[in-house]
Protein backbone atom coordinates (compact mmCIF):
# COMPACT_ATOMS: atom_id res chain seq x y z
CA UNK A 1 14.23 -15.04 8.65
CA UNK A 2 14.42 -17.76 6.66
CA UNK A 3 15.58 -18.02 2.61
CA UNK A 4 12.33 -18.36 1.59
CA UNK A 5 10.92 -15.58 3.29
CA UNK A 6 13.66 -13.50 2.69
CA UNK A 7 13.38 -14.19 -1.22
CA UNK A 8 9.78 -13.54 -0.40
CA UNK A 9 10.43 -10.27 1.16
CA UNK A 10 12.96 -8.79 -1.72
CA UNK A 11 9.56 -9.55 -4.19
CA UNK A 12 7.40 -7.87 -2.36
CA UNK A 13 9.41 -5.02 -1.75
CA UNK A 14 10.48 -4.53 -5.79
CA UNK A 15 6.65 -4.85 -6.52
CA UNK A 16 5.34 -2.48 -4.05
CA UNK A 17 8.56 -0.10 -4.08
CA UNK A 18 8.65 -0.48 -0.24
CA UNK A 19 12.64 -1.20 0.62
CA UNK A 20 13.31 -4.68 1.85
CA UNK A 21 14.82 -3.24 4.90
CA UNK A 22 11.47 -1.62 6.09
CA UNK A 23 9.63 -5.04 5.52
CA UNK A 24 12.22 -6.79 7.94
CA UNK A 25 10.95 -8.83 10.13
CA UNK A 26 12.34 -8.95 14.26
CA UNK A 27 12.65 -12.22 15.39
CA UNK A 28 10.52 -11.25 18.19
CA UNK A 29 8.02 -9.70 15.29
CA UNK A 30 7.98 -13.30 13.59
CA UNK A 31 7.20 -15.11 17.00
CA UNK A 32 4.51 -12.84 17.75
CA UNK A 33 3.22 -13.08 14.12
CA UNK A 34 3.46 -17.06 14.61
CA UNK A 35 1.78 -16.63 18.44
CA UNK A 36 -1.16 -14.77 16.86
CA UNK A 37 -1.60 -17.03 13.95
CA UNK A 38 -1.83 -20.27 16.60
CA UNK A 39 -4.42 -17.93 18.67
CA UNK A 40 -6.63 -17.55 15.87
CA UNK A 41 -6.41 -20.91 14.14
CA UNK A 42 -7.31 -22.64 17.43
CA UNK A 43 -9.53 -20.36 19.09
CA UNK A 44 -11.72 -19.72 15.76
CA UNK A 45 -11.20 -24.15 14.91
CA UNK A 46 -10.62 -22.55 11.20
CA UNK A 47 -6.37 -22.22 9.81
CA UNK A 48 -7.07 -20.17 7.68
CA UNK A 49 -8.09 -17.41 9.96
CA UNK A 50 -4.95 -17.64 10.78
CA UNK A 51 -2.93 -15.72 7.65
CA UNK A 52 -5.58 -13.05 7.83
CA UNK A 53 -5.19 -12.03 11.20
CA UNK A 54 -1.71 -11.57 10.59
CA UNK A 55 -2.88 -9.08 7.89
CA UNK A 56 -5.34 -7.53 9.97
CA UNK A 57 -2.30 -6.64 12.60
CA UNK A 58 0.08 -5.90 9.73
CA UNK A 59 -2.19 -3.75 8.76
CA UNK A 60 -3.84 -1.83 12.15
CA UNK A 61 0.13 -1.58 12.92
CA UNK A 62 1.28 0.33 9.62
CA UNK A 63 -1.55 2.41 9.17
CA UNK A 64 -2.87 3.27 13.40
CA UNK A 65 0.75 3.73 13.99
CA UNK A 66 0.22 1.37 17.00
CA UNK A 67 2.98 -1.21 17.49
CA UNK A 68 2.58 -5.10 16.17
CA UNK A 69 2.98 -5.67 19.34
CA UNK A 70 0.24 -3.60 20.85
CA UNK A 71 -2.42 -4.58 18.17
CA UNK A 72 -1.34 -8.34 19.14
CA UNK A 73 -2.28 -8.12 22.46
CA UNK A 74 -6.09 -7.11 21.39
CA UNK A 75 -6.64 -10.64 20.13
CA UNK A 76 -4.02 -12.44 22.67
CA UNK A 77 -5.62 -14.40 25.40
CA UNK A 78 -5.12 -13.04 28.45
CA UNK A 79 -3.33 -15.59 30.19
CA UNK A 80 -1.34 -16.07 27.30
């Protein structure tokens, strides 16, 4: 994770009272995150479909209890 993000993180996690270490990011989570944002800004021809898909699986993962990487692979191409 990058400074930026990680400055980024520490924010959200003072404003939302979430600790910073439960909004830390795998580097396997961010490449997955950056997969799935590629998948839906090609696939739909629109970026910005992009950021909210990674919202969508942010959220289906925290609240289903599913794993990022399980709610990924419902939008992940199959040969992918």
């Amino acid at each position: 994770m990058d400074a930026w993000l990680r400055a980024a993180r520490d924010a959200v996690a003072r404003e939302s009272g979430v600790p910073a270490s439960e909004l830390e990011l795998s580097a396997d989570d961010e490449q997955l995150l950056l997969r799935a944002a590629r998948i839906a800004a090609h696939d739909s021809d629109d970026r910005t479909n992009a950021p909210l898909l990674c919202y969508l699986l942010g959220l289906a993962a925290g609240k289903g209890g599913a794993s990022l990487e399980a709610v990924a692979g419902a939008v992940r191409p199959k040969a992918d």
